[in-house]
Protein backbone atom coordinates (compact mmCIF):
# COMPACT_ATOMS: atom_id res chain seq x y z
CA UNK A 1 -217.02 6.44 -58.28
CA UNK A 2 -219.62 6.67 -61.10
CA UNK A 3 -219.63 5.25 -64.01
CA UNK A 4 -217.70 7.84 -66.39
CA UNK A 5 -215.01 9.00 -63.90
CA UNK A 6 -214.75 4.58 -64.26
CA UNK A 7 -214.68 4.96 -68.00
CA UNK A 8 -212.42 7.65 -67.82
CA UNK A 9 -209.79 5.71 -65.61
CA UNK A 10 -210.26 2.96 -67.93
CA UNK A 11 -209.20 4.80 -70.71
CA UNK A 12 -206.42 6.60 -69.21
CA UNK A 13 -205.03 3.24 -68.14
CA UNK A 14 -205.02 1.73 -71.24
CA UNK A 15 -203.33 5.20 -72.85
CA UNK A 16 -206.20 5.83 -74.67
CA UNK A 17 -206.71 9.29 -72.78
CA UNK A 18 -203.55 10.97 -72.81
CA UNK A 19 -202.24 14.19 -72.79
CA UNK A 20 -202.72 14.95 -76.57
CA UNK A 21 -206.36 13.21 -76.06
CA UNK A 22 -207.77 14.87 -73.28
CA UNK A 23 -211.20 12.84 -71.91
CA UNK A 24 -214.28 14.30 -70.79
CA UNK A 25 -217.18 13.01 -68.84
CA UNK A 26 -220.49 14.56 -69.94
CA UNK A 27 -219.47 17.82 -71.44
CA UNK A 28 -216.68 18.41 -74.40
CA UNK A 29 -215.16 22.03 -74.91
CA UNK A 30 -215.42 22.79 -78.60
CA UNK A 31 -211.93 24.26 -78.76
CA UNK A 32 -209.99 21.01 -79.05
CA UNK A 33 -210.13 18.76 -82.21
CA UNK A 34 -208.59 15.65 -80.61
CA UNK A 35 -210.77 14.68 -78.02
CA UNK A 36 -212.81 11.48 -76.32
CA UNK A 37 -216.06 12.69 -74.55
CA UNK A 38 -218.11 10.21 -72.18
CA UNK A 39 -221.98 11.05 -72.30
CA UNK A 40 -223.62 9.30 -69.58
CA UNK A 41 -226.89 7.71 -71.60
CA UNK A 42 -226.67 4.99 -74.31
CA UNK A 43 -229.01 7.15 -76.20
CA UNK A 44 -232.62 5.26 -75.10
CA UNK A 45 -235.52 6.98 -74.47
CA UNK A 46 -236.76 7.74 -71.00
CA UNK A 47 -239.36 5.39 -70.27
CA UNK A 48 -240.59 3.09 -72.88
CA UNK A 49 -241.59 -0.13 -70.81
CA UNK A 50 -239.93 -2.43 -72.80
CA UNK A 51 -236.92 -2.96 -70.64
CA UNK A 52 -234.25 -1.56 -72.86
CA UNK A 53 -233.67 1.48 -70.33
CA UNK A 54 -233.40 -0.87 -67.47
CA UNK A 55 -229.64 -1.48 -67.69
CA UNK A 56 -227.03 1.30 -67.38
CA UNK A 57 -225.72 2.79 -70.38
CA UNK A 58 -223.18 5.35 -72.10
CA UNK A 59 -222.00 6.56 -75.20
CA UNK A 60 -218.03 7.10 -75.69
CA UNK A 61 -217.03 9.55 -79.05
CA UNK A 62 -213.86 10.51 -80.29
CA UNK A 63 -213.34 13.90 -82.13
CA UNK A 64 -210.45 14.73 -84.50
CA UNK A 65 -209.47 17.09 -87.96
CA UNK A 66 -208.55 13.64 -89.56
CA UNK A 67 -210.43 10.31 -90.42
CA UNK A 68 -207.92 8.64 -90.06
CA UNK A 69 -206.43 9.27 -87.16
CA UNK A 70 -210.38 9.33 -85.37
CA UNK A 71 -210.45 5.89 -86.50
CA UNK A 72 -207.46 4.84 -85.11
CA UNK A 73 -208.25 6.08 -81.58
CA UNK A 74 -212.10 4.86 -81.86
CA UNK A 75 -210.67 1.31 -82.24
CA UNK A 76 -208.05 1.19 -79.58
CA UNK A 77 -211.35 2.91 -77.27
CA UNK A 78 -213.13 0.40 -78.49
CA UNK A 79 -210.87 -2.25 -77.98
CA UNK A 80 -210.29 -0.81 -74.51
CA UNK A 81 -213.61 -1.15 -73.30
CA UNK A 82 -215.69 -4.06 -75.06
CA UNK A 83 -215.97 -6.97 -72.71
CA UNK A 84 -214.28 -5.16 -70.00
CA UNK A 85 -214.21 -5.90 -66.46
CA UNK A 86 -213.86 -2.96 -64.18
CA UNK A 87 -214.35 -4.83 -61.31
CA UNK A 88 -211.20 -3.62 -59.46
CA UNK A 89 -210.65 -0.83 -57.25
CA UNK A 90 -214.36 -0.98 -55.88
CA UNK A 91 -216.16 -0.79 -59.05
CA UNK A 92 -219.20 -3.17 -58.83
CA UNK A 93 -219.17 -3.28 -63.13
CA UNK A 94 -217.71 -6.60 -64.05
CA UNK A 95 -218.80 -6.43 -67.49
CA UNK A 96 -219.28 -3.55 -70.76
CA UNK A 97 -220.67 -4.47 -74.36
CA UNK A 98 -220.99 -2.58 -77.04
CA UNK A 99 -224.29 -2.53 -78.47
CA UNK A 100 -222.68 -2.39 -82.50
CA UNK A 101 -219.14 -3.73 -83.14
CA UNK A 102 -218.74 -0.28 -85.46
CA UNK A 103 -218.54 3.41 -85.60
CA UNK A 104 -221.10 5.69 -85.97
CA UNK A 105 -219.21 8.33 -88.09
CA UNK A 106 -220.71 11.96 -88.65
CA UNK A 107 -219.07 15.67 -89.36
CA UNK A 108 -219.28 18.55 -86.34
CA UNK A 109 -220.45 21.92 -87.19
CA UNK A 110 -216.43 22.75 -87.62
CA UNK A 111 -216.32 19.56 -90.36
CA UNK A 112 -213.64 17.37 -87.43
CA UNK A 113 -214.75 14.09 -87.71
CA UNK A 114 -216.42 12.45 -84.87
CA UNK A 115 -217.00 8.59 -84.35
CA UNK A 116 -218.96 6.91 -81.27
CA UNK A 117 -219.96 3.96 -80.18
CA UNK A 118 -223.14 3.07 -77.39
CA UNK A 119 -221.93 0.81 -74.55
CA UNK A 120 -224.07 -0.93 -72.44
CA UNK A 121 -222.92 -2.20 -68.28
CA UNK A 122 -224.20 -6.00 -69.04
CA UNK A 123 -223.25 -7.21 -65.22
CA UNK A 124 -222.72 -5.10 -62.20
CA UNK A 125 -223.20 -6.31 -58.68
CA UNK A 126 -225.67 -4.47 -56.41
């Protein structure tokens, strides 16, 4: 399984993806406010030789008509996958970090408010 479809079941087993949140891995429909998306780069450049590219990363957002209620469900993500060990069921990721403890908050084209955070997989086994 890669690594989102593991994010994804992550979520979903922690309730964080539910029905009323609906989770995508690497592409979001625009039509839904409430939504988590899982984009499969941590946002580094390509090749930069300094190393920072070397370990596997993603970025996890949440999407919703209310601050409020985005913040709410970008902590309990949060919460859900810092320090986590997805080592069960075959995974060889024993260990996420996030690499900032808080949001990243910005507006979408629509003005929903959208929150992420940039996750990096510390330890995996080969």
């Amino acid at each position: 399984m890669r690594t989102g479809e593991m994010l994804k079941a992550r979520l979903e087993s922690q309730d964080v993806i539910t029905a009323g949140w609906p989770g995508y891995v690497g592409y979001v429909p625009d039509d839904s406010a409430q939504v988590i998306g899982i984009i499969p780069s941590g946002g580094f450049p390509q090749d930069t030789h300094g190393g920072e590219n070397l370990l596997e990363s993603f970025q996890v957002f949440v999407r919703s008509d209310s601050f409020a209620v985005t913040d709410a469900k970008w902590l309990a993500m949060f919460n859900a996958l810092q320090d986590a060990d997805l080592s069960g069921g075959g995974s060889t990721i024993y260990l996420l970090q996030a690499l900032a403890s808080g949001a990243l908050h910005w507006l979408d084209s629509r003005n929903r408010h959208c929150m992420s955070a940039n996750f990096r997989v510390v330890r995996s086994r080969s």
